[in-house]
N, C-alpha and C. Protein backbone atom coordinates (compact mmCIF):
# COMPACT_ATOMS: atom_id res chain seq x y z
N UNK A 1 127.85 -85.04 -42.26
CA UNK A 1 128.88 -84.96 -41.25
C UNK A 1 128.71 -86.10 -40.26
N UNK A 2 130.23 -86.80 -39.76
CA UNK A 2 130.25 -87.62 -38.84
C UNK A 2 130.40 -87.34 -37.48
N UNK A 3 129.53 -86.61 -36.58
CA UNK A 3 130.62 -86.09 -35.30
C UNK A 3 130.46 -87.60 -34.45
N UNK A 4 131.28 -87.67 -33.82
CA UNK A 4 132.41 -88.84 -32.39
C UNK A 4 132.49 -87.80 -31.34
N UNK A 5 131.27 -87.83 -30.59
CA UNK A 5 132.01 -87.02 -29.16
C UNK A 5 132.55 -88.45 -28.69
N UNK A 6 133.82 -87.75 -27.45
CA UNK A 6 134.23 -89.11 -26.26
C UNK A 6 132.98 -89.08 -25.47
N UNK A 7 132.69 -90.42 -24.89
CA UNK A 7 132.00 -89.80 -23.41
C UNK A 7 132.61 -90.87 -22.64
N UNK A 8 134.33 -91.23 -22.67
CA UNK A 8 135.21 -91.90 -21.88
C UNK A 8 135.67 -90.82 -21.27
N UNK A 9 135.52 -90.46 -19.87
CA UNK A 9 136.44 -89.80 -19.06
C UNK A 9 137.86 -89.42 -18.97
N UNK A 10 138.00 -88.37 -19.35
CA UNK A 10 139.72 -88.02 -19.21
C UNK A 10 140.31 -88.88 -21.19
N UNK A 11 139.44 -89.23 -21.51
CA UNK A 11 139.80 -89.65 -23.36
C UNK A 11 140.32 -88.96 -23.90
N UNK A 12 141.39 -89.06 -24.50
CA UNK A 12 142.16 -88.35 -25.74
C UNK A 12 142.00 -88.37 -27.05
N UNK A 13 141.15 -89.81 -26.63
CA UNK A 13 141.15 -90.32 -28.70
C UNK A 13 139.60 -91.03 -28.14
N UNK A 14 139.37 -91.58 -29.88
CA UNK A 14 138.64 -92.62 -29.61
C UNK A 14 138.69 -93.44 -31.43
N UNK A 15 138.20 -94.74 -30.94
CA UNK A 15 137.77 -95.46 -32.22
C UNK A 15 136.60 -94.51 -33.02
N UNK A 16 136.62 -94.58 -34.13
CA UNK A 16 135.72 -94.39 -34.99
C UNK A 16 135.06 -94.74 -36.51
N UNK A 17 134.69 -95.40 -36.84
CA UNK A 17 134.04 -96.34 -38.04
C UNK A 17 133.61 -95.24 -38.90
N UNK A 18 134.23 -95.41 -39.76
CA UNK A 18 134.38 -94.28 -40.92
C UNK A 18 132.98 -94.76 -42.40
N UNK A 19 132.11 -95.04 -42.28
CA UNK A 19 130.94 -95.72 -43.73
C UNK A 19 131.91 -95.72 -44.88
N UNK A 20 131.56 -97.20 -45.73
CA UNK A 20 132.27 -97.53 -46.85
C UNK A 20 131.73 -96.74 -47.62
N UNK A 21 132.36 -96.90 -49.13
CA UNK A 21 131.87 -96.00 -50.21
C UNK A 21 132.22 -94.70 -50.46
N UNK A 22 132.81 -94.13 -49.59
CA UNK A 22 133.09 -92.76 -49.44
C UNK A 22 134.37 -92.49 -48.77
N UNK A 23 135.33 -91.43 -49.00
CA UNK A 23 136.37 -90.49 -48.48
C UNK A 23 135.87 -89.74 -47.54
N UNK A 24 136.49 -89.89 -46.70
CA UNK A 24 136.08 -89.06 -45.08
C UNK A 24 137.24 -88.00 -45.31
N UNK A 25 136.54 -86.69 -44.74
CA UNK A 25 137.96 -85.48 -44.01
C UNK A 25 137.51 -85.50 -42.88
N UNK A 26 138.85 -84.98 -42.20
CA UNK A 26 138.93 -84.35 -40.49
C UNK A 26 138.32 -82.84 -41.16
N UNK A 27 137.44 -82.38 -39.75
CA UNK A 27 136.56 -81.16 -40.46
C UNK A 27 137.95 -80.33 -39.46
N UNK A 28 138.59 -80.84 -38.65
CA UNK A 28 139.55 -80.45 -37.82
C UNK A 28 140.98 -79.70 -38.49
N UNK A 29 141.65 -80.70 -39.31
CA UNK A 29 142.54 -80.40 -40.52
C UNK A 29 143.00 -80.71 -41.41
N UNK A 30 141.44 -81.58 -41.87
CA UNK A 30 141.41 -81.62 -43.94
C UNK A 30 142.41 -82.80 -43.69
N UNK A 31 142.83 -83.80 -43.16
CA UNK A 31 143.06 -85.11 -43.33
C UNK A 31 141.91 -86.08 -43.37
N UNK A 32 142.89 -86.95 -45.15
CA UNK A 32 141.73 -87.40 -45.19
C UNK A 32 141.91 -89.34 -45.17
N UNK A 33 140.82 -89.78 -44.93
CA UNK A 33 140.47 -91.49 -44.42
C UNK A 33 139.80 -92.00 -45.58
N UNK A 34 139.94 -92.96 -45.66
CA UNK A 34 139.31 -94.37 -46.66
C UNK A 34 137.81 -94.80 -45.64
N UNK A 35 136.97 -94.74 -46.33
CA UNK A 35 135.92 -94.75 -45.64
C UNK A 35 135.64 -96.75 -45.40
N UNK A 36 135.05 -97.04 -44.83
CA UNK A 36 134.80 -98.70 -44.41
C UNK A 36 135.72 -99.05 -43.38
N UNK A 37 136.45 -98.35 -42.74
CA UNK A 37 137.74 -98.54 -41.76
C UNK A 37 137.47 -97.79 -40.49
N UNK A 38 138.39 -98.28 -39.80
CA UNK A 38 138.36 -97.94 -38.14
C UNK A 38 139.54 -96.86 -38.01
N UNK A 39 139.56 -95.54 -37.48
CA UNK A 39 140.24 -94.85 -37.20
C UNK A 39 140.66 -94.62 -35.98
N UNK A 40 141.66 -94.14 -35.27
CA UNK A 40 141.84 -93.56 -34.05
C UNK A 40 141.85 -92.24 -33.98
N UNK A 41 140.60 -91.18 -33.66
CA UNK A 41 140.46 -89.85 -33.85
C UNK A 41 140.96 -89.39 -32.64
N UNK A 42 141.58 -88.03 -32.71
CA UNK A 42 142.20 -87.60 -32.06
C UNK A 42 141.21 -86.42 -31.09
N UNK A 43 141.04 -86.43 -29.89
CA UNK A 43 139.81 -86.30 -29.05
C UNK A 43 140.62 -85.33 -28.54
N UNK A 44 141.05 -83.90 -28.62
CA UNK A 44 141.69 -83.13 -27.51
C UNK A 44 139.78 -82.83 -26.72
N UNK A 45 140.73 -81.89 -25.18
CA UNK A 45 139.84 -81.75 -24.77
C UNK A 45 138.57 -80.27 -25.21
N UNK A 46 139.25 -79.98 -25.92
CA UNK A 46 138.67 -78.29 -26.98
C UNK A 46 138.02 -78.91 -28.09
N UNK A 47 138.04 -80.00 -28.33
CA UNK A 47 137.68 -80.19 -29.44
C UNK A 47 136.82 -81.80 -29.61
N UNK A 48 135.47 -81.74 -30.34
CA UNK A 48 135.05 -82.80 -30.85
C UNK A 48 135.48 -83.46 -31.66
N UNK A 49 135.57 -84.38 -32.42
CA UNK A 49 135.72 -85.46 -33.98
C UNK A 49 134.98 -85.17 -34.48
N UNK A 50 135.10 -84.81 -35.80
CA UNK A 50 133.92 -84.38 -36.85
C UNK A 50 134.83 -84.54 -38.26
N UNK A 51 133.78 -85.56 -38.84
CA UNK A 51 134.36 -85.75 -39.93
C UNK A 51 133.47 -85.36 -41.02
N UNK A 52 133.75 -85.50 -42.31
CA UNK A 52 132.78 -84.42 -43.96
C UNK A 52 133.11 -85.47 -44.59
N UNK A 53 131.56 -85.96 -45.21
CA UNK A 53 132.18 -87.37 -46.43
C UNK A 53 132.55 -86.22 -47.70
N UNK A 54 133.49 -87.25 -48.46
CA UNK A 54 133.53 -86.37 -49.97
C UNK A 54 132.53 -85.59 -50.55
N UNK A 55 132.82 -84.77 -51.59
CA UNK A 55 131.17 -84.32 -51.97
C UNK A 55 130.68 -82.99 -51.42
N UNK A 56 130.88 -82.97 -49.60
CA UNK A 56 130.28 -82.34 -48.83
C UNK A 56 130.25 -81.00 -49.58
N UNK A 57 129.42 -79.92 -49.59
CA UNK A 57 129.85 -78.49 -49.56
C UNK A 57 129.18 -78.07 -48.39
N UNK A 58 130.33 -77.12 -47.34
CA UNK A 58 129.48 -76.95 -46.19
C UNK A 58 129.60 -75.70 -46.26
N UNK A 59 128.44 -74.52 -45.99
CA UNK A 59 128.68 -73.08 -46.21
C UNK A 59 128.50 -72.52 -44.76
N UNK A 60 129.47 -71.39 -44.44
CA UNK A 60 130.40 -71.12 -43.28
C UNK A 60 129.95 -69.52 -42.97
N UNK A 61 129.75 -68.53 -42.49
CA UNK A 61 129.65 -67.73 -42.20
C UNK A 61 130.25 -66.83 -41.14
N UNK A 62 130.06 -65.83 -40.35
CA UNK A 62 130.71 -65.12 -39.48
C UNK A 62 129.60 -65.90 -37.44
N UNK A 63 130.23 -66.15 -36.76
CA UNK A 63 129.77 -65.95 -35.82
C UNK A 63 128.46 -65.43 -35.17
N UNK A 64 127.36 -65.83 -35.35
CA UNK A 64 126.37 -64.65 -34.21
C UNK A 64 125.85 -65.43 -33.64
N UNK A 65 125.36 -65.03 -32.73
CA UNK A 65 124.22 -65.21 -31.10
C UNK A 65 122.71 -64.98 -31.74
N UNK A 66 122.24 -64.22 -32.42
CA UNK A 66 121.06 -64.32 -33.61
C UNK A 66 120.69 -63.35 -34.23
N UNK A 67 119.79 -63.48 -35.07
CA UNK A 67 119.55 -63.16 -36.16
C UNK A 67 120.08 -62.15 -35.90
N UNK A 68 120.52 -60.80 -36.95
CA UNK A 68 120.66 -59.40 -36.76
C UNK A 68 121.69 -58.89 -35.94
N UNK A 69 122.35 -60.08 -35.28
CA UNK A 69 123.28 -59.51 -34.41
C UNK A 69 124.51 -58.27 -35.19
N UNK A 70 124.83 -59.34 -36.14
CA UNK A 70 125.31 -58.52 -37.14
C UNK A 70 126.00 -58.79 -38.90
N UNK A 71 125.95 -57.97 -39.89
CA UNK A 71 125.97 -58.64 -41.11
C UNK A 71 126.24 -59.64 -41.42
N UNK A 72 125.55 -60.65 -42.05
CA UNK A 72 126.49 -61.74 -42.97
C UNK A 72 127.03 -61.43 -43.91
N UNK A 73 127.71 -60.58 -44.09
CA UNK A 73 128.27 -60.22 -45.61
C UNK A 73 128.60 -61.28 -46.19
N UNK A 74 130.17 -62.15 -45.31
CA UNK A 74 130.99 -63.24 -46.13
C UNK A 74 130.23 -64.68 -46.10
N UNK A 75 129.83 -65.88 -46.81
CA UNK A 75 129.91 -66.73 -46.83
C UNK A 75 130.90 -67.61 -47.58
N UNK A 76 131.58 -68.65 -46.79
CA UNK A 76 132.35 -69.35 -47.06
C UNK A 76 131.76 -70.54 -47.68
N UNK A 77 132.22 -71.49 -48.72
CA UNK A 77 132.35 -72.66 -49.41
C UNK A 77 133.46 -73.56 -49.01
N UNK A 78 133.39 -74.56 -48.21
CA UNK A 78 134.14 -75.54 -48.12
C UNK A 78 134.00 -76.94 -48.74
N UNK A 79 134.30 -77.00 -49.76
CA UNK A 79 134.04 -78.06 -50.75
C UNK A 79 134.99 -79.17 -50.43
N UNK A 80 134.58 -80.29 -49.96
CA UNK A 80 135.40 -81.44 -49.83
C UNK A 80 135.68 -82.29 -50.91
N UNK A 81 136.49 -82.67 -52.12
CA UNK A 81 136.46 -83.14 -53.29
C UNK A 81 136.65 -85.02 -52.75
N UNK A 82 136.30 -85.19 -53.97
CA UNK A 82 136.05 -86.86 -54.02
C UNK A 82 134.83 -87.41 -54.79
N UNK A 83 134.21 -86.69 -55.03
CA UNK A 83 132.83 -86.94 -54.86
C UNK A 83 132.07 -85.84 -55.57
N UNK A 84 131.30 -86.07 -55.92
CA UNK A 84 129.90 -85.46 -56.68
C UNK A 84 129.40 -84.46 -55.94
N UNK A 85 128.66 -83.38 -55.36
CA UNK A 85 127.85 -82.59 -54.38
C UNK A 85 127.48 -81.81 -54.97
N UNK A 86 126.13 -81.56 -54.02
CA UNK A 86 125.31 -80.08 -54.55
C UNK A 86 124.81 -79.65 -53.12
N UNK A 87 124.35 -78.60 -52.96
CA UNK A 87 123.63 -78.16 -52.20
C UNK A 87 122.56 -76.98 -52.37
N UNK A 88 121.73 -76.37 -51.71
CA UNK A 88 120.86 -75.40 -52.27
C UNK A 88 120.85 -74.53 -50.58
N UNK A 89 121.18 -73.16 -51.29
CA UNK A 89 121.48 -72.44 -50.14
C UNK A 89 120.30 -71.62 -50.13
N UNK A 90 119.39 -71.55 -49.01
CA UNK A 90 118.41 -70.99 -48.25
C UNK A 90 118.52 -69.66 -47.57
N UNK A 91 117.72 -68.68 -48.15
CA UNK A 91 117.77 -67.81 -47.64
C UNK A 91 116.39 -66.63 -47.33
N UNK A 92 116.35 -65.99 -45.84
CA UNK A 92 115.01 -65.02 -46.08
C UNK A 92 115.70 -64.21 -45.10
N UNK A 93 114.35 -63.15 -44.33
CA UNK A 93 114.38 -61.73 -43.60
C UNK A 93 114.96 -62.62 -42.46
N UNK A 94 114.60 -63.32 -41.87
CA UNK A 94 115.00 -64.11 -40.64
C UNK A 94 114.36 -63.84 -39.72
N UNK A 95 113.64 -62.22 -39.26
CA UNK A 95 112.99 -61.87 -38.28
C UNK A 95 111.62 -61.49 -38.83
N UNK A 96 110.91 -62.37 -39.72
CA UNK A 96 109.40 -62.31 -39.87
C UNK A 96 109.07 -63.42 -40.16
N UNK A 97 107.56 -63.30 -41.07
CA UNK A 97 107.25 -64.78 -41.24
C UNK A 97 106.75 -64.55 -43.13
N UNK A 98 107.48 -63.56 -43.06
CA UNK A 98 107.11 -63.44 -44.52
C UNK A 98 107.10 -64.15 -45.38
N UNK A 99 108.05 -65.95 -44.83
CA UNK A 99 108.75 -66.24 -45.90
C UNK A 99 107.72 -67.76 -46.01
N UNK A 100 106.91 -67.30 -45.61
CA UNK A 100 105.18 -68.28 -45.78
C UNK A 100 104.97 -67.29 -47.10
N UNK A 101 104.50 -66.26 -47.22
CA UNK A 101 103.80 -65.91 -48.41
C UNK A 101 105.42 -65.83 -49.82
N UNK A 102 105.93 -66.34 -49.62
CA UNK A 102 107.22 -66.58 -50.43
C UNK A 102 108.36 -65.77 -50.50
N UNK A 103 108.39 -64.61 -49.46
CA UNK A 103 109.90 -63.70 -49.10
C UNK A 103 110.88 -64.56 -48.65
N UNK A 104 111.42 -65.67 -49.95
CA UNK A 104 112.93 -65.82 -49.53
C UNK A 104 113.24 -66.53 -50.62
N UNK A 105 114.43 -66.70 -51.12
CA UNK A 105 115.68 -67.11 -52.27
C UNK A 105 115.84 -68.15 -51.95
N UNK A 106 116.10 -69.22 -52.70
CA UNK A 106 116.93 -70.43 -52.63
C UNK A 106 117.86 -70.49 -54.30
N UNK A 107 119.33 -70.47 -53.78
CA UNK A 107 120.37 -70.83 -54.80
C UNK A 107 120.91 -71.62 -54.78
């Protein structure tokens, strides 16, 4: 991920240099850029610039403040196409240390 905070006062936008070789998305709304180019990202004040090279898979979940707050049942897959990707999703108890003597999954 590319994030562009402003730190121009009162900014709406800003320049942003997108790395060659790769398809950029807005993580904002899935528009997507030619990577090696200069963009003008759109800076509201709610919101950072954050861009996902191709490839990306970013996995998404529900909201919490921590651990246990409350279920993860759903995880989301946001697969950005263009590109090749893998990822390996990590998982343990969260509230021990069990996962030294090997209590936890990776898929």
């Amino acid at each position: 991920m590319l994030v562009a905070p402003v730190t121009t006062y009162k900014a709406r936008s800003r320049k942003v240099y997108l790395p060659a070789a790769s398809r950029w998305y807005s993580l904002a709304d899935g528009a997507s850029f030619q990577g090696g180019t200069y963009i003008d990202a759109s800076a509201p004040y709610d919101e950072i610039p954050v861009f996902v090279r191709a490839g990306a898979i970013v996995p998404t979940g529900p909201d919490q403040q921590w651990i246990g707050e409350k279920t993860a049942d759903t995880l989301t897959l946001h697969v950005y196409a263009g590109a090749d990707g893998d990822f390996t999703l990590y998982k343990d108890q969260g509230t021990t240390f069990d996962y030294e003597n090997g209590a936890f999954s990776e898929v």
